[in-house]
Protein backbone atom coordinates (compact mmCIF):
# COMPACT_ATOMS: atom_id res chain seq x y z
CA UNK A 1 118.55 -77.75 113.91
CA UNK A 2 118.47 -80.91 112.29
CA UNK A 3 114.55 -82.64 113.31
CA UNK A 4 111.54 -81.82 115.56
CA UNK A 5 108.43 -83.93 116.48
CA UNK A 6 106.12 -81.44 115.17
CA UNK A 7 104.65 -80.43 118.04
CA UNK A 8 107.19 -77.11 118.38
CA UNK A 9 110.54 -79.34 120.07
CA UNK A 10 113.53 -79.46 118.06
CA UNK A 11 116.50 -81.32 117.64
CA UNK A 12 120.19 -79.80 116.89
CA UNK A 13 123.75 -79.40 117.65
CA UNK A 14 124.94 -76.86 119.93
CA UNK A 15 128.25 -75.29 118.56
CA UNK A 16 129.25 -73.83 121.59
CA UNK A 17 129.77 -76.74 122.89
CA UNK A 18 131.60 -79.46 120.65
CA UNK A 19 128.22 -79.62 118.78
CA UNK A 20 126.68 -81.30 121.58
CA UNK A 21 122.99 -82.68 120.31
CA UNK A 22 120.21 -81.15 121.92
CA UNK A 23 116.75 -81.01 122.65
CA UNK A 24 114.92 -77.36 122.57
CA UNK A 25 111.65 -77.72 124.14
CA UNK A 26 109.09 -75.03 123.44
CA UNK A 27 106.88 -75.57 126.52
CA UNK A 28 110.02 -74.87 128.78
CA UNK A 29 111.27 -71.45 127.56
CA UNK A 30 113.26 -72.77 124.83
CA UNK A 31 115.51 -74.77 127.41
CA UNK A 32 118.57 -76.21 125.90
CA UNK A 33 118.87 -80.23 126.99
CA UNK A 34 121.68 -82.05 126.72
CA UNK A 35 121.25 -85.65 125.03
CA UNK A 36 122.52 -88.92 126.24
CA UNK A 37 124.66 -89.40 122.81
CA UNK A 38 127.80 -88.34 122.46
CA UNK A 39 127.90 -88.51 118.82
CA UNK A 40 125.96 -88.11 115.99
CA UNK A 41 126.56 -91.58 115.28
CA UNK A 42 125.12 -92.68 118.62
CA UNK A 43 121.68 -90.32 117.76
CA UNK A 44 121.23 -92.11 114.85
CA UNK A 45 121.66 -95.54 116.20
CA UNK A 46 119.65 -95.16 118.96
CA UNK A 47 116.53 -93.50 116.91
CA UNK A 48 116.95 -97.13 114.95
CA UNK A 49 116.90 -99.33 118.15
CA UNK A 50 113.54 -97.75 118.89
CA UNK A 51 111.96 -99.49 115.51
CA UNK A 52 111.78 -103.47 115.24
């Protein structure tokens, strides 16, 4: 885990699979969700685009 939002969702890689990033949401049984980014990289960018 690398983040969360503070309200109990988390942020990580999943090393099982390439380090995907993924969400872990607490209010869905801990389900493991896939992000749209590829990379790191592409996380980090698109957390910036989100800021003026």
């Amino acid at each position: 885990m690398f983040g969360d939002n503070c309200s109990g969702d988390a942020l990580g890689f999943l090393t099982t699979d390439n380090w995907s990033i993924v969400e872990i949401w607490h209010d869905d049984d801990l389900s493991i969700n896939l992000r749209d980014e590829k990379t790191f990289e592409e996380f980090v960018i698109s957390m910036f685009e989100k800021f003026p």
